[in-house]
N, C-alpha and C. Protein backbone atom coordinates (compact mmCIF):
# COMPACT_ATOMS: atom_id res chain seq x y z
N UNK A 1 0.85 -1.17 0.00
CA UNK A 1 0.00 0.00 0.00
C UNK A 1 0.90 1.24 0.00
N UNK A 2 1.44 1.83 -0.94
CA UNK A 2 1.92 3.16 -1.15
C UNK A 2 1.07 4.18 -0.50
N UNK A 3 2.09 5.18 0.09
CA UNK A 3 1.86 5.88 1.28
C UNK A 3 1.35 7.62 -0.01
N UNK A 4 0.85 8.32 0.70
CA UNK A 4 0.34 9.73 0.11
C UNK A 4 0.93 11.04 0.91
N UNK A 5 1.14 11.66 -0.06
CA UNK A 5 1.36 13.23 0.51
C UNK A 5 -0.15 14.19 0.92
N UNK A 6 0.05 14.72 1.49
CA UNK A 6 -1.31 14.95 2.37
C UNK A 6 -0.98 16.90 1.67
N UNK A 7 -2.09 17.67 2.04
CA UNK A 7 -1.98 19.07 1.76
C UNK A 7 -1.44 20.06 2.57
N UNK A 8 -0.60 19.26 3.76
CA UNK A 8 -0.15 19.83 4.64
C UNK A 8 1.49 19.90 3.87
N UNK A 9 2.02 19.55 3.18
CA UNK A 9 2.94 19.24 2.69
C UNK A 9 3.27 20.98 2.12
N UNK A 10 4.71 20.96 2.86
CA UNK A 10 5.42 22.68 2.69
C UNK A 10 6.67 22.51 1.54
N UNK A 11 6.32 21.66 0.28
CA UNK A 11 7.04 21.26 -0.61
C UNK A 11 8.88 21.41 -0.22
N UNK A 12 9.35 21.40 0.71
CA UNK A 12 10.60 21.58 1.24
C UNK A 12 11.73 20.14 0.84
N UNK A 13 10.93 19.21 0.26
CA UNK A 13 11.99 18.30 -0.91
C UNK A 13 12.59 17.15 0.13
N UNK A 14 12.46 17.34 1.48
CA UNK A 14 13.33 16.32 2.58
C UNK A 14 13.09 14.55 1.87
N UNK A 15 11.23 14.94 1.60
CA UNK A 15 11.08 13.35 1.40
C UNK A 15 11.80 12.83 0.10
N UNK A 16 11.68 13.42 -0.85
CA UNK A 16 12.16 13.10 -2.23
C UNK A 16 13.77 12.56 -2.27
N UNK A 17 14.35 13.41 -1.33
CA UNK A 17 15.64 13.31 -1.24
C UNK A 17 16.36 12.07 -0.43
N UNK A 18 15.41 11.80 0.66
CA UNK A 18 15.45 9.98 1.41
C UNK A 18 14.86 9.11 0.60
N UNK A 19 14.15 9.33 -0.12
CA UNK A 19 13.43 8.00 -1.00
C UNK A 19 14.37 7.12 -1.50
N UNK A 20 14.26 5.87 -1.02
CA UNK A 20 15.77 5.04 -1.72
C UNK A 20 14.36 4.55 -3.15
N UNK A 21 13.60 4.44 -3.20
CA UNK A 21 12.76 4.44 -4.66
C UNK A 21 12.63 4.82 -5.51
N UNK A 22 12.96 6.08 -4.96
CA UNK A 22 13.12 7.43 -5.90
C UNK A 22 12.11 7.44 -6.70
N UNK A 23 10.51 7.60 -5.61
CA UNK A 23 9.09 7.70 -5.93
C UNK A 23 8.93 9.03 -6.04
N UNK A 24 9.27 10.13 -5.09
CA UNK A 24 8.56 11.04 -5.09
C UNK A 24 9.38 12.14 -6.22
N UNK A 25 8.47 12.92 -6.24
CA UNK A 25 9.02 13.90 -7.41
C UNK A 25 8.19 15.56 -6.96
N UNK A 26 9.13 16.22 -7.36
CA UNK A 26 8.13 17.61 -7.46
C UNK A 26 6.45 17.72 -8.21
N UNK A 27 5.42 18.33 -7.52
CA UNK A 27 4.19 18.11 -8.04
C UNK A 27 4.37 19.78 -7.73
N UNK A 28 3.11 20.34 -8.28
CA UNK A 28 2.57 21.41 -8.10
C UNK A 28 1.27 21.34 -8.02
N UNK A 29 0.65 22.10 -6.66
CA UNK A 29 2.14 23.07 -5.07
C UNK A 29 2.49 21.78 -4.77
N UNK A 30 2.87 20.28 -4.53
CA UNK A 30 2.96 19.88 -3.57
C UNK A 30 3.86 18.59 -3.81
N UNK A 31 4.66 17.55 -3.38
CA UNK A 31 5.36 16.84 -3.67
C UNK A 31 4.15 15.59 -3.99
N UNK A 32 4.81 14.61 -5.33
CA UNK A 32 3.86 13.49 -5.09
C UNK A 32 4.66 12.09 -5.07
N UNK A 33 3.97 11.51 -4.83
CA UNK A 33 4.23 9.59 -4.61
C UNK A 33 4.29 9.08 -5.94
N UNK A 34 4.64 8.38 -7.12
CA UNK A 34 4.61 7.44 -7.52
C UNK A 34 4.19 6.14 -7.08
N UNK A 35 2.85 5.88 -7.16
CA UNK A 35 2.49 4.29 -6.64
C UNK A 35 3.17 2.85 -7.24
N UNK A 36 3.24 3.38 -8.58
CA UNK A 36 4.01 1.94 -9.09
C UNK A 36 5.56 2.01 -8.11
N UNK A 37 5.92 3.07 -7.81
CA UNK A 37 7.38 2.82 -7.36
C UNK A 37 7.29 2.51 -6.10
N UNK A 38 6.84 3.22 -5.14
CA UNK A 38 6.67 3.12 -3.90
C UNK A 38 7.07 1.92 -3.13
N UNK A 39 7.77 1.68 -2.27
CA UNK A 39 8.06 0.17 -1.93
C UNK A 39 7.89 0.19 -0.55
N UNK A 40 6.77 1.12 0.34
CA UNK A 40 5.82 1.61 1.46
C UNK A 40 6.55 1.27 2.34
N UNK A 41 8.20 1.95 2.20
CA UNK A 41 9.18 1.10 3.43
C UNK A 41 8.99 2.67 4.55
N UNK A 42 7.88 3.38 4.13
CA UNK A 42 8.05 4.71 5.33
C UNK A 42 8.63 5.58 5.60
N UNK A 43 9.96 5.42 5.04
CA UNK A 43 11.32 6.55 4.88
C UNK A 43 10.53 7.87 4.75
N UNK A 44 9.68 8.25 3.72
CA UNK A 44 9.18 9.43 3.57
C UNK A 44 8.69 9.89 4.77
N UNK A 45 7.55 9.15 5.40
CA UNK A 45 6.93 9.62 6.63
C UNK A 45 7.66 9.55 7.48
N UNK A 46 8.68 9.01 7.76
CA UNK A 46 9.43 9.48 8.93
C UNK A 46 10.04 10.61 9.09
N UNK A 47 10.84 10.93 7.60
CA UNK A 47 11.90 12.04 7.77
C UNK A 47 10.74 13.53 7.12
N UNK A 48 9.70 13.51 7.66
CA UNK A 48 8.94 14.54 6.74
C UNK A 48 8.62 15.89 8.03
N UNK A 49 8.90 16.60 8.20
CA UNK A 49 8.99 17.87 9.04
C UNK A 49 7.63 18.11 9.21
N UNK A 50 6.71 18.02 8.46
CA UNK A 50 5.64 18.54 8.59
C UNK A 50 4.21 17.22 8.55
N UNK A 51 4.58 15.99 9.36
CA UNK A 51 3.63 14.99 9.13
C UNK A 51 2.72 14.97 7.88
N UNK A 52 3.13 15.23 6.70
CA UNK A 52 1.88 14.81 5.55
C UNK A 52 2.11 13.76 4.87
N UNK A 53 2.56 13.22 5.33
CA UNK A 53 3.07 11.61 4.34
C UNK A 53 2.18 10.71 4.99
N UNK A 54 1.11 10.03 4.47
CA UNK A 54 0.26 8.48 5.47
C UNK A 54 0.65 7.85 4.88
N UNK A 55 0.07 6.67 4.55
CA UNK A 55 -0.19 5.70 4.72
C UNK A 55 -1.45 5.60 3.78
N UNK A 56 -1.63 4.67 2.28
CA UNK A 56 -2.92 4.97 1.63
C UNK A 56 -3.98 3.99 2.59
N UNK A 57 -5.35 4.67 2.93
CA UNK A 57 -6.34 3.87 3.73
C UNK A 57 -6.90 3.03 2.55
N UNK A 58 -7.09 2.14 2.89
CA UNK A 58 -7.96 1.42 1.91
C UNK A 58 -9.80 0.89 1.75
């Protein structure tokens, strides 16, 4: 289950830059996930300053 950037997200690049997937990418305003890449190991949500990274609910 690939994780989502939420709208709280202050595009500041931390997650993109830990991604060993190298899922996320610049979106506009806001950073996004790649689901095919995603390998939901959490890295993003951990190192994210501003909690907007979940977890997709299903």
């Amino acid at each position: 289950m690939p994780h989502k950037i939420t709208d709280a997200c202050a595009a500041c690049g931390a997650c993109a830059a830990e991604c060993p997937a190298g899922a996320i990418s610049e979106g506009d305003p806001i950073y996004v996930i790649d689901p095919e890449k995603c390998t939901d190991c959490g890295t993003c949500a951990e190192i994210c300053p501003m909690s907007a990274i979940e977890g997709e609910k299903k």
